[in-house]
C-alpha atoms as a PDB file:
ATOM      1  CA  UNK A   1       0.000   0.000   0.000  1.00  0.00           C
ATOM      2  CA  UNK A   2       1.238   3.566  -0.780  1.00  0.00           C
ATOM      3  CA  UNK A   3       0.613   5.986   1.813  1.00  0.00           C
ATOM      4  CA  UNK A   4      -0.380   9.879   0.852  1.00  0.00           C
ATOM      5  CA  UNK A   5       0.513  12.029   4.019  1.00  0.00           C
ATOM      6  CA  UNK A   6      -0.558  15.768   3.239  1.00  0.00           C
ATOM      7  CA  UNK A   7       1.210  18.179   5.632  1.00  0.00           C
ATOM      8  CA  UNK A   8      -1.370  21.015   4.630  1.00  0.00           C
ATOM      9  CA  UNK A   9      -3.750  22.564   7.180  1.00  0.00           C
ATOM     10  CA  UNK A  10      -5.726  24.151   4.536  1.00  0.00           C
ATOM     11  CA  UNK A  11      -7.942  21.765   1.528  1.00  0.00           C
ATOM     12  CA  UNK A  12      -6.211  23.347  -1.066  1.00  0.00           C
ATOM     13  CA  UNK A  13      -3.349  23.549  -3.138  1.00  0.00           C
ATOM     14  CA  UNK A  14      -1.072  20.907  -1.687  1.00  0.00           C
ATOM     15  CA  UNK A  15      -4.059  18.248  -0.837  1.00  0.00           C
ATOM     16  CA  UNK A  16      -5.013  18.893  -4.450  1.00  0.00           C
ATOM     17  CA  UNK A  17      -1.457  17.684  -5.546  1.00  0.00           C
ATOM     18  CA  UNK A  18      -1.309  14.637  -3.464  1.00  0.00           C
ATOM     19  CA  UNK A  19      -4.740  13.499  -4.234  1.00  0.00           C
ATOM     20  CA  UNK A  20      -3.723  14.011  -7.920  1.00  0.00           C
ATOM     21  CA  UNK A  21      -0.881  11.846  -7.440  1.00  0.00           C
ATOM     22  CA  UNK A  22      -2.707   8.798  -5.661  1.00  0.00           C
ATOM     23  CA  UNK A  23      -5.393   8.949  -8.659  1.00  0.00           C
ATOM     24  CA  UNK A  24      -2.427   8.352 -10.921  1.00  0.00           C
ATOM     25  CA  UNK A  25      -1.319   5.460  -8.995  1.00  0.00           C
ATOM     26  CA  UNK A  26      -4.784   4.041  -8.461  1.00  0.00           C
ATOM     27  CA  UNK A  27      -5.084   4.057 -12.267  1.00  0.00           C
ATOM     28  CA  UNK A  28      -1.767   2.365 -12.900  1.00  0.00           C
ATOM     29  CA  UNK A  29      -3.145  -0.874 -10.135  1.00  0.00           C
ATOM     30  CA  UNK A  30      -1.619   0.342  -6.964  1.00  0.00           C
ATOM     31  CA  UNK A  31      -3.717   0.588  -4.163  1.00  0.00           C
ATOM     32  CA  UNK A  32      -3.305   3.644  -1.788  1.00  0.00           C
ATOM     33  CA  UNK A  33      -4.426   5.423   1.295  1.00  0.00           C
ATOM     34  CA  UNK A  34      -4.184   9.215   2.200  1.00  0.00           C
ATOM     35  CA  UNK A  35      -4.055  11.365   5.477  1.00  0.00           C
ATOM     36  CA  UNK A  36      -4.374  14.581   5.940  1.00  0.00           C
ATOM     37  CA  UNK A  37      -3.227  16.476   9.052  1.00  0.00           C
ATOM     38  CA  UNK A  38      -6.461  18.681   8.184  1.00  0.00           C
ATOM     39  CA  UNK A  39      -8.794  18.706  11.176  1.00  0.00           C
ATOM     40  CA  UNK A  40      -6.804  16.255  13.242  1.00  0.00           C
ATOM     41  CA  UNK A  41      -4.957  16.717  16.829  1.00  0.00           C
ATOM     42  CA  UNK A  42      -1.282  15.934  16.329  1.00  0.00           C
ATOM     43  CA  UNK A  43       0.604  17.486  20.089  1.00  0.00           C
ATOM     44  CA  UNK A  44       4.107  17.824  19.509  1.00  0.00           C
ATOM     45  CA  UNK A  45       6.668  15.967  19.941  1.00  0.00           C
ATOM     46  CA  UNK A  46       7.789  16.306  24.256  1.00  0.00           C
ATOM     47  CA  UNK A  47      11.194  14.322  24.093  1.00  0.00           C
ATOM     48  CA  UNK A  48       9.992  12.867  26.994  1.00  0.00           C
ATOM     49  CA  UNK A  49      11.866   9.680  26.292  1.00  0.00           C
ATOM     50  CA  UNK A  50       8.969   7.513  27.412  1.00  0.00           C
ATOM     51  CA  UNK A  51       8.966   5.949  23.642  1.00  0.00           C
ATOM     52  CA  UNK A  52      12.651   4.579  24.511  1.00  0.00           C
ATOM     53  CA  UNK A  53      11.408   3.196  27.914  1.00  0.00           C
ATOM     54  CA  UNK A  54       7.635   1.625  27.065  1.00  0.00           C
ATOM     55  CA  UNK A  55       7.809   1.464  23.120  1.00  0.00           C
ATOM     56  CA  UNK A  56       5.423   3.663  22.442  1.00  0.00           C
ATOM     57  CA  UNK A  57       3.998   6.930  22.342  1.00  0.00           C
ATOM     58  CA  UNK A  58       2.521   8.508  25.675  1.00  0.00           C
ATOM     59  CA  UNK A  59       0.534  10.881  23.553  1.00  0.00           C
ATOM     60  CA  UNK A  60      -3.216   9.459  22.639  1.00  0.00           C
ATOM     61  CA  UNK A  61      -4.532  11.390  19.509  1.00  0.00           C
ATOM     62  CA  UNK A  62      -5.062  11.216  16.121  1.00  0.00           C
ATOM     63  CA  UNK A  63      -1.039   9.932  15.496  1.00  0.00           C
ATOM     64  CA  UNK A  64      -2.314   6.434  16.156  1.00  0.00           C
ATOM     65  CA  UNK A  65      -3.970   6.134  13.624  1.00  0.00           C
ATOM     66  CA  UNK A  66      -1.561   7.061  11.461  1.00  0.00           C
ATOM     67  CA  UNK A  67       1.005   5.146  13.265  1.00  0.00           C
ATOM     68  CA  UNK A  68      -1.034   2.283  12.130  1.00  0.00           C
ATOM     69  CA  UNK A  69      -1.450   3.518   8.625  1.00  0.00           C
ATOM     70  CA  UNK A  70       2.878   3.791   7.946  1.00  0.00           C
ATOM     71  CA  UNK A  71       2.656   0.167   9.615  1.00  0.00           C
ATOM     72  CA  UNK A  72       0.837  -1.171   6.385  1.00  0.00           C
ATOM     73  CA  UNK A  73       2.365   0.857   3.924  1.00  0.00           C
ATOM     74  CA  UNK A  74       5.170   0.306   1.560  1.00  0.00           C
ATOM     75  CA  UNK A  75       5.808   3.428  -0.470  1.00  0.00           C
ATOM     76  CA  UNK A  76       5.025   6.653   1.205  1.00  0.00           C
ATOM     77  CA  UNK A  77       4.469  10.300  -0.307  1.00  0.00           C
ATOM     78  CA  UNK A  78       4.828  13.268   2.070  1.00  0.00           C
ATOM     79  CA  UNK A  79       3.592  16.446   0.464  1.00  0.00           C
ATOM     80  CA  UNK A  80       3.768  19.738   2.171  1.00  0.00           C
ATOM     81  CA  UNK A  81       3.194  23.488   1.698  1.00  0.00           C
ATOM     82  CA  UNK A  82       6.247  25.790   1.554  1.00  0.00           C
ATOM     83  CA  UNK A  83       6.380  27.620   5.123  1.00  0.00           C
ATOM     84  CA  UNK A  84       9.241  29.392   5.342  1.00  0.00           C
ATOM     85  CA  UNK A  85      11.327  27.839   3.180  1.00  0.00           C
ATOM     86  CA  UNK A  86      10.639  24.411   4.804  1.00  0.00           C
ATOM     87  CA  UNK A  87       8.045  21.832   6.003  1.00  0.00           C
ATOM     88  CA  UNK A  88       4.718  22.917   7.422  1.00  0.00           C
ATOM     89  CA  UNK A  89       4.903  23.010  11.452  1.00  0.00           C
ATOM     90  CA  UNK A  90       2.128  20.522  11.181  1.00  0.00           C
ATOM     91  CA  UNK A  91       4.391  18.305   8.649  1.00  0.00           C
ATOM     92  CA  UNK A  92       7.351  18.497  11.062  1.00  0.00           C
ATOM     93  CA  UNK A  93       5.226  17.190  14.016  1.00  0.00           C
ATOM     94  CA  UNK A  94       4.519  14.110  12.237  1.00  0.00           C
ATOM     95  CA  UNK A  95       8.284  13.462  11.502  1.00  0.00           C
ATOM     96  CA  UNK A  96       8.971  14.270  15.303  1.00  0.00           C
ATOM     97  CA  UNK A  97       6.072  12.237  16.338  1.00  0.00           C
ATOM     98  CA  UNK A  98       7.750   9.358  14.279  1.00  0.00           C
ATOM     99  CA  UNK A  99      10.427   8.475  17.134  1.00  0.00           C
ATOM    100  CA  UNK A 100       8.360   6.563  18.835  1.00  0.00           C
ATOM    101  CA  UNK A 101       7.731   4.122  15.877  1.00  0.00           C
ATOM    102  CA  UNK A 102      11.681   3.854  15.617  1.00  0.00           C
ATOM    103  CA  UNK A 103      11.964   3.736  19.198  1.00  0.00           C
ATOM    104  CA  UNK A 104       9.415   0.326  19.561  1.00  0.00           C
ATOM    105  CA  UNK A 105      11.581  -1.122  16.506  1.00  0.00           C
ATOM    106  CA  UNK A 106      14.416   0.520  14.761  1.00  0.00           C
ATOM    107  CA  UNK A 107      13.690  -1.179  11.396  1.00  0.00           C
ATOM    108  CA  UNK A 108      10.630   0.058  11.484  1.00  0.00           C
ATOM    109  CA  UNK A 109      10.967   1.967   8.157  1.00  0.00           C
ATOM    110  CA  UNK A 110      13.585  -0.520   6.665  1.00  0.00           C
ATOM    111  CA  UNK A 111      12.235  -2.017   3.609  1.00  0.00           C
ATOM    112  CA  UNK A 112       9.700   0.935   2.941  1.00  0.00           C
ATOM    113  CA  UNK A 113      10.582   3.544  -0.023  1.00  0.00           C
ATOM    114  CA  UNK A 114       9.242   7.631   0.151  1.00  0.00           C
ATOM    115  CA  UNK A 115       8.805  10.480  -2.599  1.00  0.00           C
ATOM    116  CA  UNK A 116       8.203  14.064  -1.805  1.00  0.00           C
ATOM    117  CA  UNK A 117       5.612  17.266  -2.795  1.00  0.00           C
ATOM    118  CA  UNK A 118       6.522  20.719  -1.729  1.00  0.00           C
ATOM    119  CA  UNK A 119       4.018  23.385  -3.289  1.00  0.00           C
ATOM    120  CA  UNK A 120       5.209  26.532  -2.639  1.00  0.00           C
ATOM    121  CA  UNK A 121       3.621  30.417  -3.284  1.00  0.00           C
ATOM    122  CA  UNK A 122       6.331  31.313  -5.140  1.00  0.00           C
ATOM    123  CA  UNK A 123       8.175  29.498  -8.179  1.00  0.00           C
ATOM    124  CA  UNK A 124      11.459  29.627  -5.989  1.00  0.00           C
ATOM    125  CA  UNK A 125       9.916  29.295  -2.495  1.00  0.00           C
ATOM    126  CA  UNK A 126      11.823  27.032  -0.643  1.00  0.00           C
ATOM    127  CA  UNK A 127      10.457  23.998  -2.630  1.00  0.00           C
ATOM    128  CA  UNK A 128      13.913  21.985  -2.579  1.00  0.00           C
ATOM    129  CA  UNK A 129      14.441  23.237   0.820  1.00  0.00           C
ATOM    130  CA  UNK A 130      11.167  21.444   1.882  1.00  0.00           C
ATOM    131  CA  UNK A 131      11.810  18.202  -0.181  1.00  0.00           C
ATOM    132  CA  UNK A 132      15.416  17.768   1.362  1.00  0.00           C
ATOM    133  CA  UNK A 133      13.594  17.725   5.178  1.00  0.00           C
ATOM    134  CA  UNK A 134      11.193  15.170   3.347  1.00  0.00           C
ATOM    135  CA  UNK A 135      14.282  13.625   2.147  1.00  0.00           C
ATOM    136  CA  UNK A 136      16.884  13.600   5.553  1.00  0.00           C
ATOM    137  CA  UNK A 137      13.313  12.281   7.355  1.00  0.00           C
ATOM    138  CA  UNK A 138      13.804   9.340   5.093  1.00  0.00           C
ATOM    139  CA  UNK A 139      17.271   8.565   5.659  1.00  0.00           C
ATOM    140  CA  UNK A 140      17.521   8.912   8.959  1.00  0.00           C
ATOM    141  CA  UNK A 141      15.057   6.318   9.538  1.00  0.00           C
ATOM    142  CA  UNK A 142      15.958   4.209   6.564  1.00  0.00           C
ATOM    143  CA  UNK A 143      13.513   4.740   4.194  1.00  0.00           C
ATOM    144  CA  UNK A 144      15.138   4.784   0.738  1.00  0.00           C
ATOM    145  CA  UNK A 145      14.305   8.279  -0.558  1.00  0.00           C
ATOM    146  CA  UNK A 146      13.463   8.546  -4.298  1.00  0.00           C
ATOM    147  CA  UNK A 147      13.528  11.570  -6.862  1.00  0.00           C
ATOM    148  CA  UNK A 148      12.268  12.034 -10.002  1.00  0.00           C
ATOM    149  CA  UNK A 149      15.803  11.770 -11.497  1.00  0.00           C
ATOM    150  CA  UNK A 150      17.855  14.872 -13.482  1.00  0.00           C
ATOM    151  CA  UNK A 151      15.947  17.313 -15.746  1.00  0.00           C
ATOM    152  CA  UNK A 152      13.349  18.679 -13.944  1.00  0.00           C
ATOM    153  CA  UNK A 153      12.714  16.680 -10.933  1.00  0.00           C
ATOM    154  CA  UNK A 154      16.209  16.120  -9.261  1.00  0.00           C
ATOM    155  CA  UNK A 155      14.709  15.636  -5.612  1.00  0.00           C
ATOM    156  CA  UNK A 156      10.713  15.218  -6.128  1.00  0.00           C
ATOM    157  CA  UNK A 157       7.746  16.962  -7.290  1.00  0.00           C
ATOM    158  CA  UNK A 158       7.848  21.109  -6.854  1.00  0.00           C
ATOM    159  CA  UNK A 159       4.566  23.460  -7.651  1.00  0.00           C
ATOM    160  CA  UNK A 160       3.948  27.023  -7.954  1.00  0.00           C
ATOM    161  CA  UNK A 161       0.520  27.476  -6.143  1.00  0.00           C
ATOM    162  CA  UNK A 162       0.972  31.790  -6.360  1.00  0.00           C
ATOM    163  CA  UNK A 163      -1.060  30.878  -2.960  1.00  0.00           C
ATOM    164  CA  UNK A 164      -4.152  29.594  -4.900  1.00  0.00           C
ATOM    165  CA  UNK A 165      -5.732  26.164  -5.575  1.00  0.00           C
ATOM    166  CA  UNK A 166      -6.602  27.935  -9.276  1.00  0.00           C
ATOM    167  CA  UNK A 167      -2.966  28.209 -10.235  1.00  0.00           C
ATOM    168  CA  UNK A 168      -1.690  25.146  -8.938  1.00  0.00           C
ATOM    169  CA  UNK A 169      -4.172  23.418 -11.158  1.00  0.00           C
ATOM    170  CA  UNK A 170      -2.683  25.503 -13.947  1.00  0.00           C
ATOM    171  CA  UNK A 171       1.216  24.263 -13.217  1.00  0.00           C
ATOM    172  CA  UNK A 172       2.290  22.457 -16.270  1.00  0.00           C
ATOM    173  CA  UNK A 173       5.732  22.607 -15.058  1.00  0.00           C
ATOM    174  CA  UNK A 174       4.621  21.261 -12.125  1.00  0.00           C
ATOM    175  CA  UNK A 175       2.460  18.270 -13.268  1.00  0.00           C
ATOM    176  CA  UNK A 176       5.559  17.536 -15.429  1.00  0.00           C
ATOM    177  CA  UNK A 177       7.855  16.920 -12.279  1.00  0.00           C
ATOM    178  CA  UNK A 178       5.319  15.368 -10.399  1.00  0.00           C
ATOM    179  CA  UNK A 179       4.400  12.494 -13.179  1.00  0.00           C
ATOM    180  CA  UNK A 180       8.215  12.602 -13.802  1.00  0.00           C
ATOM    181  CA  UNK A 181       8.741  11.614  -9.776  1.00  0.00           C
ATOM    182  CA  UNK A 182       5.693   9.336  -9.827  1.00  0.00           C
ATOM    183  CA  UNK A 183       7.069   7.099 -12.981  1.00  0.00           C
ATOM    184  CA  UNK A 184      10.460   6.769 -10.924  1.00  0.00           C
ATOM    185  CA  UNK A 185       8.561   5.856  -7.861  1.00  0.00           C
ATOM    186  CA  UNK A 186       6.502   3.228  -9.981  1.00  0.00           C
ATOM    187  CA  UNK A 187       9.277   1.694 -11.538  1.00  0.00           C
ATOM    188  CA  UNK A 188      11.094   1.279  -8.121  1.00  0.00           C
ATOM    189  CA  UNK A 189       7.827   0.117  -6.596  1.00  0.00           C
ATOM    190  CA  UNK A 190       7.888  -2.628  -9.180  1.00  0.00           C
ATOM    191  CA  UNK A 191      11.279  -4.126  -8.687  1.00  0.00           C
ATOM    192  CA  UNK A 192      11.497  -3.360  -4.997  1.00  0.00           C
ATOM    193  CA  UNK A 193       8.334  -5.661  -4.426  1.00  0.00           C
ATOM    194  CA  UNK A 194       8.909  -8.407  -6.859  1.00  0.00           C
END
């Protein structure tokens, strides 16, 4: 199963993206699920250490249920919105949140493979500064990161929203890095799970 996290508070722009992307991979026979941090009580992250001690999270909310989502899936996509030139806050707390999952078994992510959105306001927004968070998430807990290869899509998928839903829709560009990311994320998919 693929998993389609969207770091976006708002149901626009970026959520448009990612649900763009699982329709591409539902059409080409992969089966996917998506979660949204829209409307859902994440705390952060408290360091507390109790993950290391008990193997799990002392935090009840809605990161349960997505703890049990990344348990079933093979291939994530992260997608976030460009906040200052990084991950959305939201975005970051899931990452954080994530110890406890490689606290209760440090292969937790081995064997599991991740692309990454950014959509940003502006063309040059902080886009590749977003994906490479995306992308040092990944490898530090050993999921094997993959980009949409040279040309266009070095490190993942990038969009120009100009901070409407309207003009990401209208992103060639964009679409063109995205389906460029997606067919190197397919192929992988393919070979890794044979």
């Amino acid at each position: 199963m693929i998993l389609g996290i969207c770091g976006s508070p708002r149901k626009k722009a970026t959520e448009y993206v990612l649900v763009e992307a699982l329709k591409i991979l539902n059409d080409a026979g992969f089966k996917t699920e998506f979660f949204t941090v829209r409307g859902k009580k994440i705390e952060f992250c408290r360091h507390c250490d109790y993950c290391l001690k008990k193997k799990k999270c002392v935090i009840k909310d809605d990161m349960n249920f997505l703890y049990s989502l990344l348990n079933k899936a093979s291939g994530l996509i992260i997608a976030t919105p460009v906040y200052n030139g990084g991950v959305s806050s939201q975005l970051k707390t899931i990452m954080d949140r994530c110890r406890a999952l490689a606290a209760s078994n440090n292969n937790f992510f081995k064997n599991k493979y991740g692309m990454a959105i950014a959509v940003g306001g502006d063309r040059i927004g902080g886009q590749e500064l977003a994906i490479q968070q995306i992308m040092t998430f990944y490898i530090l807990n050993g999921v094997l990161p993959i980009g949409g290869g040279p040309f266009g899509a070095n490190l993942g998928a990038t969009f120009w929203s100009k901070d409407t839903l309207e003009d990401v829709m209208k992103d060639d560009e964009g679409f063109r890095s995205l389906r460029k990311t997606l067919k190197k994320f397919m192929e992988f998919s393919k070979i890794w799970n044979k």
